[in-house]
PDB file of N, CA and C in Angstrom:
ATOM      1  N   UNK A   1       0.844  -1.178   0.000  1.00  0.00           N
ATOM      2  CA  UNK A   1       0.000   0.000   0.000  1.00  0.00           C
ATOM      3  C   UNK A   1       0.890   1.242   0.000  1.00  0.00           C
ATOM      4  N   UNK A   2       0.467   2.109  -0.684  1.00  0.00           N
ATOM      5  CA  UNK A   2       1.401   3.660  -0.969  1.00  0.00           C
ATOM      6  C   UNK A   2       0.643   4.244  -0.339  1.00  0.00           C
ATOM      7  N   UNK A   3       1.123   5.594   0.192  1.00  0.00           N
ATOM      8  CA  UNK A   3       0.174   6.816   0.549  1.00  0.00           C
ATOM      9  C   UNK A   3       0.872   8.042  -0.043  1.00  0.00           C
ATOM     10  N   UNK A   4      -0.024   9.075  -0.513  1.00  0.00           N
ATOM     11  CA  UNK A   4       0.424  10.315  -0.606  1.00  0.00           C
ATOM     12  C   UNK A   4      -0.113  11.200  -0.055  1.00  0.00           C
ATOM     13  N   UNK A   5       0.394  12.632  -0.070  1.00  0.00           N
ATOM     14  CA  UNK A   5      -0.681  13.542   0.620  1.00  0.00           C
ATOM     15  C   UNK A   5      -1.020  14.259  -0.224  1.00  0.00           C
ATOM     16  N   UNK A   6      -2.450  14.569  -0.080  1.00  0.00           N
ATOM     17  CA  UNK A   6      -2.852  15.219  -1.065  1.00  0.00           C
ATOM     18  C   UNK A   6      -4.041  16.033  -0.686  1.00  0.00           C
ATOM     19  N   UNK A   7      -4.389  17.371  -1.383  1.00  0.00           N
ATOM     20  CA  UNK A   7      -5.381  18.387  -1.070  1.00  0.00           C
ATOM     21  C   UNK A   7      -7.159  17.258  -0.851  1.00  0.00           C
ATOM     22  N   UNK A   8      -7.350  17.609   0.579  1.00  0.00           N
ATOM     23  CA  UNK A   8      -9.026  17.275   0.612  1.00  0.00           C
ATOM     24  C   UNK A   8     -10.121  17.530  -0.689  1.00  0.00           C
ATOM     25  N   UNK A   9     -10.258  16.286  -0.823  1.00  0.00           N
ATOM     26  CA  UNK A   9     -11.821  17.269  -2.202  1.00  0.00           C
ATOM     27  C   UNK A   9     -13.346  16.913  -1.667  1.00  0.00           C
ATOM     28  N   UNK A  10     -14.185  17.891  -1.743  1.00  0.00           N
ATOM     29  CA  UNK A  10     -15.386  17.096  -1.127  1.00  0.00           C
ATOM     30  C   UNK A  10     -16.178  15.969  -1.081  1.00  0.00           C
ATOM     31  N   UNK A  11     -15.185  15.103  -2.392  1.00  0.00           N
ATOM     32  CA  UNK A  11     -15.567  14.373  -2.444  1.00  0.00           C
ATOM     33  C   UNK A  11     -15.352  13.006  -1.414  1.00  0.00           C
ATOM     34  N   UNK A  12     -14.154  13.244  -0.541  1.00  0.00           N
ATOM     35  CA  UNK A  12     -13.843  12.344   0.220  1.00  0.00           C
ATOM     36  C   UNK A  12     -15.329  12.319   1.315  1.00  0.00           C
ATOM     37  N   UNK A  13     -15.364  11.242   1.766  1.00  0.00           N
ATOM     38  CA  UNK A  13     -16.107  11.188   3.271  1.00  0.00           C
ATOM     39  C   UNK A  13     -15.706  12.202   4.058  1.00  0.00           C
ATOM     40  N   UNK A  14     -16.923  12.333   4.789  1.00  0.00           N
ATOM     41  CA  UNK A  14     -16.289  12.990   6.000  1.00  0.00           C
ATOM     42  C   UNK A  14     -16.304  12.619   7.256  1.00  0.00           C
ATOM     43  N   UNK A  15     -17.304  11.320   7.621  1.00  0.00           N
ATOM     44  CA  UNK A  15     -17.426  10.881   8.897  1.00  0.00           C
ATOM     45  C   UNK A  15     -15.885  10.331   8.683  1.00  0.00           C
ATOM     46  N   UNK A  16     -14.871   9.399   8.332  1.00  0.00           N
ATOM     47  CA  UNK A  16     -13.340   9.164   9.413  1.00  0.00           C
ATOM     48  C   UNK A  16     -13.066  10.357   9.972  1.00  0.00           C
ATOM     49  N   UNK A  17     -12.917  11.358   8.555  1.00  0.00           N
ATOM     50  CA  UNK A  17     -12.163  12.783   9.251  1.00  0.00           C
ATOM     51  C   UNK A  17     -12.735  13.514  10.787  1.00  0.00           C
ATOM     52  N   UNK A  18     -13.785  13.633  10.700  1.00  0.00           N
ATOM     53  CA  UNK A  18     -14.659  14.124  11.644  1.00  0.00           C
ATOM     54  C   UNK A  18     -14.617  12.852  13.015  1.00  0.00           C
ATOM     55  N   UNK A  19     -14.434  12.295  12.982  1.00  0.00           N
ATOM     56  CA  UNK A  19     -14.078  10.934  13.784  1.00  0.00           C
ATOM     57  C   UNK A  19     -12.614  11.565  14.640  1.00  0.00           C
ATOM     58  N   UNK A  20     -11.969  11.225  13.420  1.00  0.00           N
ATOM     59  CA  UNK A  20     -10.619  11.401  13.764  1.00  0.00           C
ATOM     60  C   UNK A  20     -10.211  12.831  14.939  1.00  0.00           C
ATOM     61  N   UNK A  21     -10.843  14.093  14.138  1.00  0.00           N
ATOM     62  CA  UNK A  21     -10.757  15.212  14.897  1.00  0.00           C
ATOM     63  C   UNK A  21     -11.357  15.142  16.463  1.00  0.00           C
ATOM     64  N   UNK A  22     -12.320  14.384  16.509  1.00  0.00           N
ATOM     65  CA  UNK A  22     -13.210  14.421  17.542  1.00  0.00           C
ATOM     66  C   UNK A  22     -12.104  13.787  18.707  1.00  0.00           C
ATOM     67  N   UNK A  23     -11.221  12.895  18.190  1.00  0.00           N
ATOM     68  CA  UNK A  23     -10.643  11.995  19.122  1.00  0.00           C
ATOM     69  C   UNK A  23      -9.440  12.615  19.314  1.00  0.00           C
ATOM     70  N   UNK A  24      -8.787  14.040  18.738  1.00  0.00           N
ATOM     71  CA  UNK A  24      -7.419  14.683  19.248  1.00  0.00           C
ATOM     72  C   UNK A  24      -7.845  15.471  20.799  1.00  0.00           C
ATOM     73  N   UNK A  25      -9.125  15.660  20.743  1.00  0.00           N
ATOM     74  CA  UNK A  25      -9.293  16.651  21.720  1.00  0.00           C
ATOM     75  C   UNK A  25     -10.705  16.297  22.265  1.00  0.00           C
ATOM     76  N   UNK A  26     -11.259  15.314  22.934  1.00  0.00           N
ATOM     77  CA  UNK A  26     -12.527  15.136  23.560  1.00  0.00           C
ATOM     78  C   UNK A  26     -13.235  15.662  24.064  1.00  0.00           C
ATOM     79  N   UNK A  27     -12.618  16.014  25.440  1.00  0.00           N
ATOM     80  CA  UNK A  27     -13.305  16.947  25.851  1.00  0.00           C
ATOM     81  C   UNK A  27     -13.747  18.304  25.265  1.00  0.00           C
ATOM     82  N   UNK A  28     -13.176  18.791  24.723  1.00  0.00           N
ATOM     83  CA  UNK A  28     -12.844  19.877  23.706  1.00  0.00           C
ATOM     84  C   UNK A  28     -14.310  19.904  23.156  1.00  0.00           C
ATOM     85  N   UNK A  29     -14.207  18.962  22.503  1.00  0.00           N
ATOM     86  CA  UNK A  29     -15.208  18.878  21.362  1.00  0.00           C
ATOM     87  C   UNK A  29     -16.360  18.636  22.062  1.00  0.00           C
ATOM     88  N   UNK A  30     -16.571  17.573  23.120  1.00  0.00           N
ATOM     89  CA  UNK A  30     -18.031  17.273  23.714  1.00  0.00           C
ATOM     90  C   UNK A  30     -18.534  18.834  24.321  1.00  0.00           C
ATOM     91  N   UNK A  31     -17.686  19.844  24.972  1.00  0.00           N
ATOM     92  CA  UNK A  31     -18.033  21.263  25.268  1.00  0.00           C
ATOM     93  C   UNK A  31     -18.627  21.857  24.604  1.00  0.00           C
ATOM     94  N   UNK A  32     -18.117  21.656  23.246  1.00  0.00           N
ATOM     95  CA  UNK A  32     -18.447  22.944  21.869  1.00  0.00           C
ATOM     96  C   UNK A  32     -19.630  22.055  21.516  1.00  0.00           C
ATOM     97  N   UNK A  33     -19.750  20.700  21.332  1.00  0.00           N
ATOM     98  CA  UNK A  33     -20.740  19.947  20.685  1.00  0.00           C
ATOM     99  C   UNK A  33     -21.746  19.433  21.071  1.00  0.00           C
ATOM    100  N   UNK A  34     -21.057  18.889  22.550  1.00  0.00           N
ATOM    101  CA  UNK A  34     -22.216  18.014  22.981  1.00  0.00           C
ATOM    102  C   UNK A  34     -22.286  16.599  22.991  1.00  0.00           C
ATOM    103  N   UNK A  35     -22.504  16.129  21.680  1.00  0.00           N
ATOM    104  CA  UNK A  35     -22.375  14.962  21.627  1.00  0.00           C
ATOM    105  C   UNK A  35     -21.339  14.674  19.648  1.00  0.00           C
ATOM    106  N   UNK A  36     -21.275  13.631  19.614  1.00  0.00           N
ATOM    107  CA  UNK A  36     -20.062  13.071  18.435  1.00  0.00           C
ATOM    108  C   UNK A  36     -20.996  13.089  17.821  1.00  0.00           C
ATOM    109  N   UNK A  37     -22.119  12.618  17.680  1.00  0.00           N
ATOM    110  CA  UNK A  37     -23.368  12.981  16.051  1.00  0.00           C
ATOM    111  C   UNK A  37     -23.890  14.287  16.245  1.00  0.00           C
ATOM    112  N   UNK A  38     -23.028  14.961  16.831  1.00  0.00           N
ATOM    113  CA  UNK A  38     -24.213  16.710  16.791  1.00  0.00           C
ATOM    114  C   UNK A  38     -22.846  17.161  15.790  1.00  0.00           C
ATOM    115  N   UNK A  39     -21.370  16.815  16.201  1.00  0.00           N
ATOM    116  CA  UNK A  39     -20.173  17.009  15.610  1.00  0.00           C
ATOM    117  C   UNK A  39     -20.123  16.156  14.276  1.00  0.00           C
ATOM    118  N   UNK A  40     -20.733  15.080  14.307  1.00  0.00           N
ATOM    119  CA  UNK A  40     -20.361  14.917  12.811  1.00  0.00           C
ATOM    120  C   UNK A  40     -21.270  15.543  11.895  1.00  0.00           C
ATOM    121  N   UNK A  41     -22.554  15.947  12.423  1.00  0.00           N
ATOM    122  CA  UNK A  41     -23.414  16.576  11.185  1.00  0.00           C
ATOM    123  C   UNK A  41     -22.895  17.827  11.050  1.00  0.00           C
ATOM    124  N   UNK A  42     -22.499  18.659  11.958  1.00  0.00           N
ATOM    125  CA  UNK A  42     -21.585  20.169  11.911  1.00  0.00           C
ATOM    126  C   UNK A  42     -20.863  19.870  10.972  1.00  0.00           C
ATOM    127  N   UNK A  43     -20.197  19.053  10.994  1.00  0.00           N
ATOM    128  CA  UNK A  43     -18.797  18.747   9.983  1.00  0.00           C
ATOM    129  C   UNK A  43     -19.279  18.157   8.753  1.00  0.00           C
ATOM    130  N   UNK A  44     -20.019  17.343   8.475  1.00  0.00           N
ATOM    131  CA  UNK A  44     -21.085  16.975   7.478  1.00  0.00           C
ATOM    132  C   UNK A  44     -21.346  17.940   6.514  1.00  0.00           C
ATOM    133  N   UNK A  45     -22.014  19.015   6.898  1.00  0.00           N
ATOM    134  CA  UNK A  45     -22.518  20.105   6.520  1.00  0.00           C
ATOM    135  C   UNK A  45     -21.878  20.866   5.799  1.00  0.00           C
ATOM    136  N   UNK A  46     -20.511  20.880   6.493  1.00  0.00           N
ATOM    137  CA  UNK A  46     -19.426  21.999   6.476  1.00  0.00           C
ATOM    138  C   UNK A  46     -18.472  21.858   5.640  1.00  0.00           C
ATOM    139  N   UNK A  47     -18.232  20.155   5.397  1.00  0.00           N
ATOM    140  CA  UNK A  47     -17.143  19.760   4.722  1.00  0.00           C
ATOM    141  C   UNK A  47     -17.402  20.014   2.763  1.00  0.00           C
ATOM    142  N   UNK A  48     -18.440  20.020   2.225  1.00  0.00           N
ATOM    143  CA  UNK A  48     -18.063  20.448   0.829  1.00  0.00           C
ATOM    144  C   UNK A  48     -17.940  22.065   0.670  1.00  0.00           C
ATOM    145  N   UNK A  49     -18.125  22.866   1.549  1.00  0.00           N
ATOM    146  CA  UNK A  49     -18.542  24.127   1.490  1.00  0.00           C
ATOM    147  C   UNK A  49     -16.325  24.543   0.547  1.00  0.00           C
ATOM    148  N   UNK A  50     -16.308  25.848   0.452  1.00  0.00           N
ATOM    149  CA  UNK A  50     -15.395  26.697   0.194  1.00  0.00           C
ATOM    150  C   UNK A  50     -14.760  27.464   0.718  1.00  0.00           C
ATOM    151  N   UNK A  51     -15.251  27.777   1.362  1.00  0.00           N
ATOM    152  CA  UNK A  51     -15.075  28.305   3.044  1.00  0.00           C
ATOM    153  C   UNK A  51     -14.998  27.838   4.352  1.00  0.00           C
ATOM    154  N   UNK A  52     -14.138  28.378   5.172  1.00  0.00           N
ATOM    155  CA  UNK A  52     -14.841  27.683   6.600  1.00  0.00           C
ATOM    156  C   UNK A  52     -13.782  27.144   7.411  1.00  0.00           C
ATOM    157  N   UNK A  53     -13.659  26.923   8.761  1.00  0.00           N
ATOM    158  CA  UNK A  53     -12.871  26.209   8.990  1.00  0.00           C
ATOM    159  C   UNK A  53     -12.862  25.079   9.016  1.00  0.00           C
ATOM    160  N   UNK A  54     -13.991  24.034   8.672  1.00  0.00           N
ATOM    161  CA  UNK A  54     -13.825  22.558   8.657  1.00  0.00           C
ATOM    162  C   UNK A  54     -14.413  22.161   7.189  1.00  0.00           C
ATOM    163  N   UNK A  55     -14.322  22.826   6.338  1.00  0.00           N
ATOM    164  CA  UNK A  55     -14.127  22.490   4.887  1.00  0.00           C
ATOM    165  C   UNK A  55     -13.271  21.994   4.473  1.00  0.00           C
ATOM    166  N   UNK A  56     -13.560  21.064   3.308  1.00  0.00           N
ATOM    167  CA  UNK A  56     -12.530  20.494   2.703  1.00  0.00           C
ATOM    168  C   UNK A  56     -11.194  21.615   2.272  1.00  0.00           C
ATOM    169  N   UNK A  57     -11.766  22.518   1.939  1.00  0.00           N
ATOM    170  CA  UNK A  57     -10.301  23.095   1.158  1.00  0.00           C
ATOM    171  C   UNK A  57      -9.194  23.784   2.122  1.00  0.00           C
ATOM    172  N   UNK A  58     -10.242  23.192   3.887  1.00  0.00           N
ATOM    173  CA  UNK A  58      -8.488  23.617   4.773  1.00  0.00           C
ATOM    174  C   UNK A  58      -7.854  22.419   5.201  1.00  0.00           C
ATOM    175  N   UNK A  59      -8.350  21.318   4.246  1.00  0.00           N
ATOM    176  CA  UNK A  59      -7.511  20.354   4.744  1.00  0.00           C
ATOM    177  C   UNK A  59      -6.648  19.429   3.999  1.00  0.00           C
ATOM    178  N   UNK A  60      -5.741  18.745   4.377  1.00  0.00           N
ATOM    179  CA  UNK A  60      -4.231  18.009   3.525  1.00  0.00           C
ATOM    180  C   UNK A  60      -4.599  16.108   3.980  1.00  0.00           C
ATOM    181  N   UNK A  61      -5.055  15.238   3.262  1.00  0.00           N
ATOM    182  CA  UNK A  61      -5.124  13.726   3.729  1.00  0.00           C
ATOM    183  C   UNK A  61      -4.276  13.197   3.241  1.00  0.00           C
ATOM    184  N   UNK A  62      -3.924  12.359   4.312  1.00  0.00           N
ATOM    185  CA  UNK A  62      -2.572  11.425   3.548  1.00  0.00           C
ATOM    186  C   UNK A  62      -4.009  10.002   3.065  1.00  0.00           C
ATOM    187  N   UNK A  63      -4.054   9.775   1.892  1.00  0.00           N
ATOM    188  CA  UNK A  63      -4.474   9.012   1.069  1.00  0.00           C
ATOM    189  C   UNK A  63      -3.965   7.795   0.433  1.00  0.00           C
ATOM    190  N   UNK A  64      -4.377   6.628   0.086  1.00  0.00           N
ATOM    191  CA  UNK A  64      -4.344   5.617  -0.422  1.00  0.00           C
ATOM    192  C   UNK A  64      -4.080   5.469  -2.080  1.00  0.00           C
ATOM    193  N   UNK A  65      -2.885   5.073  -2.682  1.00  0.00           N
ATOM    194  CA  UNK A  65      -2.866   4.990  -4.026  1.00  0.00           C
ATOM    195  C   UNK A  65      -2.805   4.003  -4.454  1.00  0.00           C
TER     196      UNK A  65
END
């Protein structure tokens, strides 16, 4: 298996990513959120947009080739 890194497109999923974030900082996130499905639909929402801070286009995935 290879990986590269490469620019987020909206087309990726977003529940791992949103997963993933949730689990650098827990508590963090249950404060601002509440609960992990109130955070993944935030991020859901957010992730094809153009803007934003949890849009795809502020983020870098190391990916599968």
């Amino acid at each position: 298996m290879s990986v590269c890194i490469a620019d987020a497109q909206a087309e990726h999923p977003p529940g791992p990513i949103a997963d993933l974030i949730w689990t650098v900082d827990k508590p963090l996130m249950t404060f601002l959120f509440g609960t992990r499905n109130r955070w993944r639909r935030v991020f859901a929402s957010n992730w094809p947009e153009s803007k934003g801070i949890v849009c795809h286009k502020q983020m870098t995935l190391a990916v599968r080739i």
